[in-house]
C-alpha atoms as a PDB file:
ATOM      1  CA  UNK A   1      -0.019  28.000-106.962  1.00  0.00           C
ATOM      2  CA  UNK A   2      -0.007  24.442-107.996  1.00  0.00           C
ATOM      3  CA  UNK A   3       1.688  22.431-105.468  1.00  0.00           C
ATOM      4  CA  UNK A   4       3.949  19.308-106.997  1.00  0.00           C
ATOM      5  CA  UNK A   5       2.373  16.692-104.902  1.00  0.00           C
ATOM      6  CA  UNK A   6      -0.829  17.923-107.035  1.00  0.00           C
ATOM      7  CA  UNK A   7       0.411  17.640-110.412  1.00  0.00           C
ATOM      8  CA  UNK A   8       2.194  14.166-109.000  1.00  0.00           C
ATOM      9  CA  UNK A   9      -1.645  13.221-108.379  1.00  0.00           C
ATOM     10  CA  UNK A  10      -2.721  14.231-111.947  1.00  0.00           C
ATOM     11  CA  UNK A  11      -0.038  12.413-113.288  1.00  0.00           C
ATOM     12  CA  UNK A  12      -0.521   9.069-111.717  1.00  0.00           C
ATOM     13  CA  UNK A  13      -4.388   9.043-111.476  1.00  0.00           C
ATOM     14  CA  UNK A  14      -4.394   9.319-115.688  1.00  0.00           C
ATOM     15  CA  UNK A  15      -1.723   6.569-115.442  1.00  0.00           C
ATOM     16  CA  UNK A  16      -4.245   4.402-113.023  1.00  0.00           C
ATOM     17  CA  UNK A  17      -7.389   5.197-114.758  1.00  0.00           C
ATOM     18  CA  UNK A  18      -5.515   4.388-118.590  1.00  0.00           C
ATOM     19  CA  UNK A  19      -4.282   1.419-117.344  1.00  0.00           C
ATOM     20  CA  UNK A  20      -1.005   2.089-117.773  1.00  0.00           C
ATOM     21  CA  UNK A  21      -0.351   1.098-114.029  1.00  0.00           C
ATOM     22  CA  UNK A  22      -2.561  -2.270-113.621  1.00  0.00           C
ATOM     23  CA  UNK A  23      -4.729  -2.732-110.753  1.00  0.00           C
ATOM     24  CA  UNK A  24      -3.374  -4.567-107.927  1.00  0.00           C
ATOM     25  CA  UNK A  25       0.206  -3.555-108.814  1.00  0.00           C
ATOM     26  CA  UNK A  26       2.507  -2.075-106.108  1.00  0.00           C
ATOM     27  CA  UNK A  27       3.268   1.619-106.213  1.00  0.00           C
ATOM     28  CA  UNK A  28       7.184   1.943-104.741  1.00  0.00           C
ATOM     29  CA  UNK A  29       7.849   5.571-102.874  1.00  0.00           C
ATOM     30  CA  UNK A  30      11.715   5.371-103.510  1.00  0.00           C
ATOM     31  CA  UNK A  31      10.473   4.452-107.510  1.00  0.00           C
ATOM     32  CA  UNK A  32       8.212   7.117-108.027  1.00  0.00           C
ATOM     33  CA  UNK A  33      10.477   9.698-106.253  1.00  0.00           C
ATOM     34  CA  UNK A  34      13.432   8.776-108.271  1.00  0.00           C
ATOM     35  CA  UNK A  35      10.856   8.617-111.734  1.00  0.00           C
ATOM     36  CA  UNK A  36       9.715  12.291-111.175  1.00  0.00           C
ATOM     37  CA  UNK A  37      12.934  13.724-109.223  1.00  0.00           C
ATOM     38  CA  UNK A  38      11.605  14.762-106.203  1.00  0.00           C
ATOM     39  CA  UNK A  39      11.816  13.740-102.479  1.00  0.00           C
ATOM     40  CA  UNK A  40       9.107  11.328-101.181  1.00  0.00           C
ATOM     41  CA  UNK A  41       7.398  13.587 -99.533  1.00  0.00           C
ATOM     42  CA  UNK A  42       5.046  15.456-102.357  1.00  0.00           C
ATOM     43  CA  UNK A  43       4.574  11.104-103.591  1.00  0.00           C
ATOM     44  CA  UNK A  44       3.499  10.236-100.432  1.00  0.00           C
ATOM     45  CA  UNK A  45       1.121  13.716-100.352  1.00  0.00           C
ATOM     46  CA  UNK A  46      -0.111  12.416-104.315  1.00  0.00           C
ATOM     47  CA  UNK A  47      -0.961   8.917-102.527  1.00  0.00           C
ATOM     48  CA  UNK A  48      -2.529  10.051 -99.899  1.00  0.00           C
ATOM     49  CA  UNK A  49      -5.026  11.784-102.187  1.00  0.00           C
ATOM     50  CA  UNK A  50      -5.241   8.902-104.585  1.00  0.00           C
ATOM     51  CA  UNK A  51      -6.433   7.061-101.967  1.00  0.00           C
ATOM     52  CA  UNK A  52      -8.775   9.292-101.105  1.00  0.00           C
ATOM     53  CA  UNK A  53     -10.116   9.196-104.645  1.00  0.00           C
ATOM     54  CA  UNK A  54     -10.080   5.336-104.739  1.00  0.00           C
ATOM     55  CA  UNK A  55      -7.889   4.705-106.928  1.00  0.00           C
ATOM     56  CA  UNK A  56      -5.259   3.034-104.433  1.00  0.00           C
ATOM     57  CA  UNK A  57      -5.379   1.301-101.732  1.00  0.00           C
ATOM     58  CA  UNK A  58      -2.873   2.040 -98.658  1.00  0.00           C
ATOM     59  CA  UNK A  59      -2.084  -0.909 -96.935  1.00  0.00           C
ATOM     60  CA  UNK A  60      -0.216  -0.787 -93.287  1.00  0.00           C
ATOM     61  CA  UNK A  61       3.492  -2.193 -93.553  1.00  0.00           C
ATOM     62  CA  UNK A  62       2.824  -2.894 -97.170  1.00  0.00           C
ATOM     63  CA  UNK A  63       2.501   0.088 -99.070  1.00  0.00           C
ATOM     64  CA  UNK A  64       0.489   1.468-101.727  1.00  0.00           C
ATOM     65  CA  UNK A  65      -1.236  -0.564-104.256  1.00  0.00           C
ATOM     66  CA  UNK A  66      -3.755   0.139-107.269  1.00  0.00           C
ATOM     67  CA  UNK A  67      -6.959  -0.514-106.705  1.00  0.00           C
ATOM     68  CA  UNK A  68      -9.460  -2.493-108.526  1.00  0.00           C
ATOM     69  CA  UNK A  69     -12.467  -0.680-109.438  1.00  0.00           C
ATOM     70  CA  UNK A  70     -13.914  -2.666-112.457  1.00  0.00           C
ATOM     71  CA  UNK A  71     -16.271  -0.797-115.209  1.00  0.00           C
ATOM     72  CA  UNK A  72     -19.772  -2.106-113.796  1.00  0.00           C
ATOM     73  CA  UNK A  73     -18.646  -0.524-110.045  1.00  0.00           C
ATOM     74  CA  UNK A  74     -17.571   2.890-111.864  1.00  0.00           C
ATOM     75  CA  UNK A  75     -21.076   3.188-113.986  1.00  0.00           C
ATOM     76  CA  UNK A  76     -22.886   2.442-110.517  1.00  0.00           C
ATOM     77  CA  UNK A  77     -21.182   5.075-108.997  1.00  0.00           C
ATOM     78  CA  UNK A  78     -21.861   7.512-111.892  1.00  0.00           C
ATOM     79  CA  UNK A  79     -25.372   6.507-111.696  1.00  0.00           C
ATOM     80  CA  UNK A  80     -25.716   7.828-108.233  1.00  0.00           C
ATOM     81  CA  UNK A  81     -23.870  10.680-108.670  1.00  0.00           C
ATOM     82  CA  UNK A  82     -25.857  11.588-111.547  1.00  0.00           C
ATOM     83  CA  UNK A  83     -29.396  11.574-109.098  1.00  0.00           C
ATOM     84  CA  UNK A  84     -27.451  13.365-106.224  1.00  0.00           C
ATOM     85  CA  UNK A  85     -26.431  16.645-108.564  1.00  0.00           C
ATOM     86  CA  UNK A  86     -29.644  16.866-110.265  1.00  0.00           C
ATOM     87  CA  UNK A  87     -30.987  16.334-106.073  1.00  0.00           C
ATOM     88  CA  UNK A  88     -28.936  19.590-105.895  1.00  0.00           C
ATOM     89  CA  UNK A  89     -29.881  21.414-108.949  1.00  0.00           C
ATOM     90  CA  UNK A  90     -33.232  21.145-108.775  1.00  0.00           C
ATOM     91  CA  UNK A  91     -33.096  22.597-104.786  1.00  0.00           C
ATOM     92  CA  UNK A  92     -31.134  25.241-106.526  1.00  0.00           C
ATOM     93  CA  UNK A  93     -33.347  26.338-108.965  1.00  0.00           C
ATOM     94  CA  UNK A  94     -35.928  26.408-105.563  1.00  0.00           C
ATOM     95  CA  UNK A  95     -34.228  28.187-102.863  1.00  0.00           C
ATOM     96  CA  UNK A  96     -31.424  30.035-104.696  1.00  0.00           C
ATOM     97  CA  UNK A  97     -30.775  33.786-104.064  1.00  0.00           C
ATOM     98  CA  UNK A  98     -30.450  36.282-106.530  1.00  0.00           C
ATOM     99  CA  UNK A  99     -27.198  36.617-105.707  1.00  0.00           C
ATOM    100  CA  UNK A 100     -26.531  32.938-105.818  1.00  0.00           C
ATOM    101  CA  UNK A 101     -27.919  32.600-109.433  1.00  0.00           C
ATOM    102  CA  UNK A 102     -26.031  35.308-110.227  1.00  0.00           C
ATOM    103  CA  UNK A 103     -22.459  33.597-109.416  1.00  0.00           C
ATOM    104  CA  UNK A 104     -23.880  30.446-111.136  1.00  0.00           C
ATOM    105  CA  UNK A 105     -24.367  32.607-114.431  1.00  0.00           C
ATOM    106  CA  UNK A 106     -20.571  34.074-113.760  1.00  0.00           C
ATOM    107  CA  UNK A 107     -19.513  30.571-112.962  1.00  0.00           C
ATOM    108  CA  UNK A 108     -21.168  29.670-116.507  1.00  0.00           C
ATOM    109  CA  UNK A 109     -19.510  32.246-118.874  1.00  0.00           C
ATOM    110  CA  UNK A 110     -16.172  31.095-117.102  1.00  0.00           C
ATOM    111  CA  UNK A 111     -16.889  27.887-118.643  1.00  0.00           C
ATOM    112  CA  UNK A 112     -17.645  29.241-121.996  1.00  0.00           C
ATOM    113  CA  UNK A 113     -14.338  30.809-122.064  1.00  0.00           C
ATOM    114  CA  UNK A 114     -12.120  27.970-121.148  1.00  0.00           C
ATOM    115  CA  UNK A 115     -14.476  25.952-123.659  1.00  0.00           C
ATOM    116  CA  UNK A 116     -13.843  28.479-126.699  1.00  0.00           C
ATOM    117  CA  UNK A 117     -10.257  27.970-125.660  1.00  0.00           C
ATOM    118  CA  UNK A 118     -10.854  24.606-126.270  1.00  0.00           C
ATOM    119  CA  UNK A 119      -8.510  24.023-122.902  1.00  0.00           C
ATOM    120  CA  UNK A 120      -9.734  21.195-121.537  1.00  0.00           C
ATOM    121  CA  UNK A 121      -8.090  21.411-118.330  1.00  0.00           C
ATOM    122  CA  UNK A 122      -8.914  24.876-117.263  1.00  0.00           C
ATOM    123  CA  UNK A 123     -12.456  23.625-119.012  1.00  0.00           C
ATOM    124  CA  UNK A 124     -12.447  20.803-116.116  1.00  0.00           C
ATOM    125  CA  UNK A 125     -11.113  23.110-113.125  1.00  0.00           C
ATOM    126  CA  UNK A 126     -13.658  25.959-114.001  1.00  0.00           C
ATOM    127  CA  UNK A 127     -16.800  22.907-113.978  1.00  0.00           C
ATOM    128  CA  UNK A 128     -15.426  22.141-110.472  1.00  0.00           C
ATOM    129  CA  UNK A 129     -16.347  25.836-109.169  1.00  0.00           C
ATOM    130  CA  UNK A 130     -19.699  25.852-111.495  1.00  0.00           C
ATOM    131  CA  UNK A 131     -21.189  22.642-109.663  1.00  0.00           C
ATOM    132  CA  UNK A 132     -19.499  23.735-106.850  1.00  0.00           C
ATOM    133  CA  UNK A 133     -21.743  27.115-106.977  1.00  0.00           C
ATOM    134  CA  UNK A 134     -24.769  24.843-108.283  1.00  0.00           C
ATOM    135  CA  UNK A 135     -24.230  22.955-104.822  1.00  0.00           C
ATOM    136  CA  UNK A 136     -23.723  25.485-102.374  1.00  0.00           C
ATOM    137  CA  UNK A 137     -27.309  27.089-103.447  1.00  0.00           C
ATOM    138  CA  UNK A 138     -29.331  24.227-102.895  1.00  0.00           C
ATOM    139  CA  UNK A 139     -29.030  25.166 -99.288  1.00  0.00           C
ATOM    140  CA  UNK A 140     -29.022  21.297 -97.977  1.00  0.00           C
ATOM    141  CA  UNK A 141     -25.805  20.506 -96.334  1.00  0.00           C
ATOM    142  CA  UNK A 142     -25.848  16.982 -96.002  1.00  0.00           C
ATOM    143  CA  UNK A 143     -26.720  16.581 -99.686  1.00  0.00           C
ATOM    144  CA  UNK A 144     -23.762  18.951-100.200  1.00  0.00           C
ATOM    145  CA  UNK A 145     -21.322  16.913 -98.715  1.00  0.00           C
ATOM    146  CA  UNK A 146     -22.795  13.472-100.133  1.00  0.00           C
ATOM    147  CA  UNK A 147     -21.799  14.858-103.508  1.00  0.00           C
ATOM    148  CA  UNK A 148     -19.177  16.477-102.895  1.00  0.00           C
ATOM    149  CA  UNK A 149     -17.891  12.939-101.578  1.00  0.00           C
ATOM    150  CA  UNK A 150     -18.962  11.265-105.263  1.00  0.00           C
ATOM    151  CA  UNK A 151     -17.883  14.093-107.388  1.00  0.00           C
ATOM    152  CA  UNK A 152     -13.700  13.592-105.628  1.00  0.00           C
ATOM    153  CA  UNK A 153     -14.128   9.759-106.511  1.00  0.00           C
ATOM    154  CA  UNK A 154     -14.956  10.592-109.745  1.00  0.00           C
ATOM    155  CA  UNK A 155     -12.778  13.407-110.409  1.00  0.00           C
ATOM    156  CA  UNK A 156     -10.171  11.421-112.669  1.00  0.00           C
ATOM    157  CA  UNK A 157     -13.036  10.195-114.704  1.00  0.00           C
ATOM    158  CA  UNK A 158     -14.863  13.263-115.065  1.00  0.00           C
ATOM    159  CA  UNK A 159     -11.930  14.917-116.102  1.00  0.00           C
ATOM    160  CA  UNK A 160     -10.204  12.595-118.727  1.00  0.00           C
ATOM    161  CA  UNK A 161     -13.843  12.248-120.285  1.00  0.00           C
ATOM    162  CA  UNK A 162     -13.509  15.920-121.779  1.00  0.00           C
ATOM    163  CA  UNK A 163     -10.709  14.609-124.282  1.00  0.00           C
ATOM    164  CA  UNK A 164     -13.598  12.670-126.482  1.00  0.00           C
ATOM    165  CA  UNK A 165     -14.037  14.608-129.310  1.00  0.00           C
ATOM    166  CA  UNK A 166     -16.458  17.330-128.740  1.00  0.00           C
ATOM    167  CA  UNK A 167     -17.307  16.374-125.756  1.00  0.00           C
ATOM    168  CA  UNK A 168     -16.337  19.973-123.692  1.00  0.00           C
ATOM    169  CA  UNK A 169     -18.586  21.952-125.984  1.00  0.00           C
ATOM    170  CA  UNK A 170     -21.494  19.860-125.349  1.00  0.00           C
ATOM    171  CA  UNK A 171     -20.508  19.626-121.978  1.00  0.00           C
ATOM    172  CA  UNK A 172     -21.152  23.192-122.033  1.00  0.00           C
ATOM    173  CA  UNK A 173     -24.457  23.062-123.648  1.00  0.00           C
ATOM    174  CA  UNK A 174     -25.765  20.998-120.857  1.00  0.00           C
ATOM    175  CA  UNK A 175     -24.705  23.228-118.275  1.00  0.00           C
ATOM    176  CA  UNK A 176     -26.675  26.168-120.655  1.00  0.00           C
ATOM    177  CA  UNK A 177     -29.824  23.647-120.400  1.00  0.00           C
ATOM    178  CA  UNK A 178     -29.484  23.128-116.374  1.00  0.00           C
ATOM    179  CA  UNK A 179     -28.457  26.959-115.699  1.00  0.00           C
ATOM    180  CA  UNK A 180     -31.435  28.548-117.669  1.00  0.00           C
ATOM    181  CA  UNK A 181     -34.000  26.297-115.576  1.00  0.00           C
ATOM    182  CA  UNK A 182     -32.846  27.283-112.312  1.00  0.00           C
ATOM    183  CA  UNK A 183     -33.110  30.880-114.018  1.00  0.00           C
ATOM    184  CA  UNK A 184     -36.517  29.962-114.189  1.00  0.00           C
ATOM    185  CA  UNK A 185     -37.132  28.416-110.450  1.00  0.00           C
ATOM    186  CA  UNK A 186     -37.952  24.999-112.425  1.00  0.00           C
ATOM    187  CA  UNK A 187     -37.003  22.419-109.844  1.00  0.00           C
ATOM    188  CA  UNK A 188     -38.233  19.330-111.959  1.00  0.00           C
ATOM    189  CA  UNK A 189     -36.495  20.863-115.648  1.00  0.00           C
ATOM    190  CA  UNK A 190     -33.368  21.716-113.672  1.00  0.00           C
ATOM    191  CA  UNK A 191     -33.204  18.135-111.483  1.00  0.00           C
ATOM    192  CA  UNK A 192     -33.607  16.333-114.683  1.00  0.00           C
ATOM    193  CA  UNK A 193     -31.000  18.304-116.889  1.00  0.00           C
ATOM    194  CA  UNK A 194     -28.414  18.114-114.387  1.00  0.00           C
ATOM    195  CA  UNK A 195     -28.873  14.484-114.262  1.00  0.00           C
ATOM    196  CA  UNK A 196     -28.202  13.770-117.715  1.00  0.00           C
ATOM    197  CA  UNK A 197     -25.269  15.667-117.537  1.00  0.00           C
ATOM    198  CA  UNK A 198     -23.661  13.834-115.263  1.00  0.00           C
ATOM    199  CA  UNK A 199     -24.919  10.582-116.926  1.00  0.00           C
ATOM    200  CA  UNK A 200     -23.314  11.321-120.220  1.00  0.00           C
ATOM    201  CA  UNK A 201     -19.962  12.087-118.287  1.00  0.00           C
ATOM    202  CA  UNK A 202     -19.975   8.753-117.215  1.00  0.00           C
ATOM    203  CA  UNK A 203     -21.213   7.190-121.311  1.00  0.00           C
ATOM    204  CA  UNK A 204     -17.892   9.532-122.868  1.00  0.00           C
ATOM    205  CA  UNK A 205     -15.512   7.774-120.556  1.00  0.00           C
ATOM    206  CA  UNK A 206     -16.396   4.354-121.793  1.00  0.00           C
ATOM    207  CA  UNK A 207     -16.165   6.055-125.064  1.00  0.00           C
ATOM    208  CA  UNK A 208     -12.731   7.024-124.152  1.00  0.00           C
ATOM    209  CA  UNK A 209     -11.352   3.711-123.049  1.00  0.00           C
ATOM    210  CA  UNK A 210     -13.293   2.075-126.222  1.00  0.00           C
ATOM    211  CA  UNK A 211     -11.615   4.492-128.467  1.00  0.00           C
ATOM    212  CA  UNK A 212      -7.840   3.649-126.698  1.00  0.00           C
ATOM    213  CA  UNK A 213      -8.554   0.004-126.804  1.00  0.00           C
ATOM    214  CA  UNK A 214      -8.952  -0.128-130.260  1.00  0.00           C
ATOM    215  CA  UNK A 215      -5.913   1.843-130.668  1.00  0.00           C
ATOM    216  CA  UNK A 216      -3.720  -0.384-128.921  1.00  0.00           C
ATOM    217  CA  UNK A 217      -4.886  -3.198-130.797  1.00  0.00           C
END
């Protein structure tokens, strides 16, 4: 089950990452309960994982504030990411198990479906268990939690980036590209798909905030 202070979190971190809540403005408890009808407890549970996503910025005695993460600092941080998940891909496609490529392909056709449903948010939560699987079976711990580190400080932006048009269904094709070179025990083929994957994520988000720019012009 979904808990409110999670869907609190969804709501707010599109609000942050749209710009529809500026950066450096203050984010009032009392406010926000009152907004979404609920106690402060489940907002201060949503800010407490905004923060640990970056987006805000909990001050002692002063409260919550957005942060300021400007476009340069976001495309850096995608760039890393990007090298760390094809790191783990390509260890995958080494030292996986059978049984390990075998939840990756499950993992996969999970995908597919939410992607022929075109549902971008079931799309977005069954990618989270695919790398997830992709990670686990590279069999390198501290490169697990690295990523896993990244990939929750990117998670608003990976997951807003599957609205561009298209975008989940060749989302999907990449994975197809990654997953069948792993099949294949190619390290190098499966380091380097992987990588441009999570490149491109980072190129369609631009593309989204260039596309809502020029619409509220």
């Amino acid at each position: 089950m979904i808990k409110r202070a999670d869907t609190l979190r969804d709501t707010l971190e599109e609000e942050i990452v749209m710009g529809r809540l500026k950066p450096g403005s203050r984010l009032d408890e009392i406010a926000m309960a009152s907004r979404f009808g609920v106690s402060r407890t489940p907002i201060r549970e949503a800010f407490q994982q905004l923060a640990a996503e970056g987006l805000i910025d909990l001050r002692p005695r002063k409260g919550a504030f957005v942060a300021k993460i400007g476009p340069q600092r976001l495309m850096e941080i995608f760039e890393v990411a990007a090298v760390l998940e094809g790191m783990c891909a390509g260890l995958a496609a080494r030292r996986a198990t059978t049984d390990e490529v075998n939840l990756i392909l499950q993992t996969h056709e999970s995908c597919k479906a939410a992607s022929q449903q075109a549902d971008t948010d079931n799309y977005y939560y069954e990618n989270e268990i695919f790398h997830d699987t992709i990670h686990q079976a590279s069999h390198h711990q501290f490169l697990i939690e690295q990523t896993g580190l990244l990939r929750r400080r990117l998670k608003p932006y990976r997951r807003l980036q599957l609205r561009t048009r298209g975008r989940m269904a060749a989302s999907f094709q990449e994975h197809d590209t990654s997953v069948k070179a792993i099949q294949k025990s190619d390290e190098d083929l499966a380091n380097k798909q992987m990588k441009i994957h999570v490149t491109v994520q980072g190129e369609r988000f631009s593309d989204l905030l260039a596309a809502l720019e020029k619409k509220d012009a």
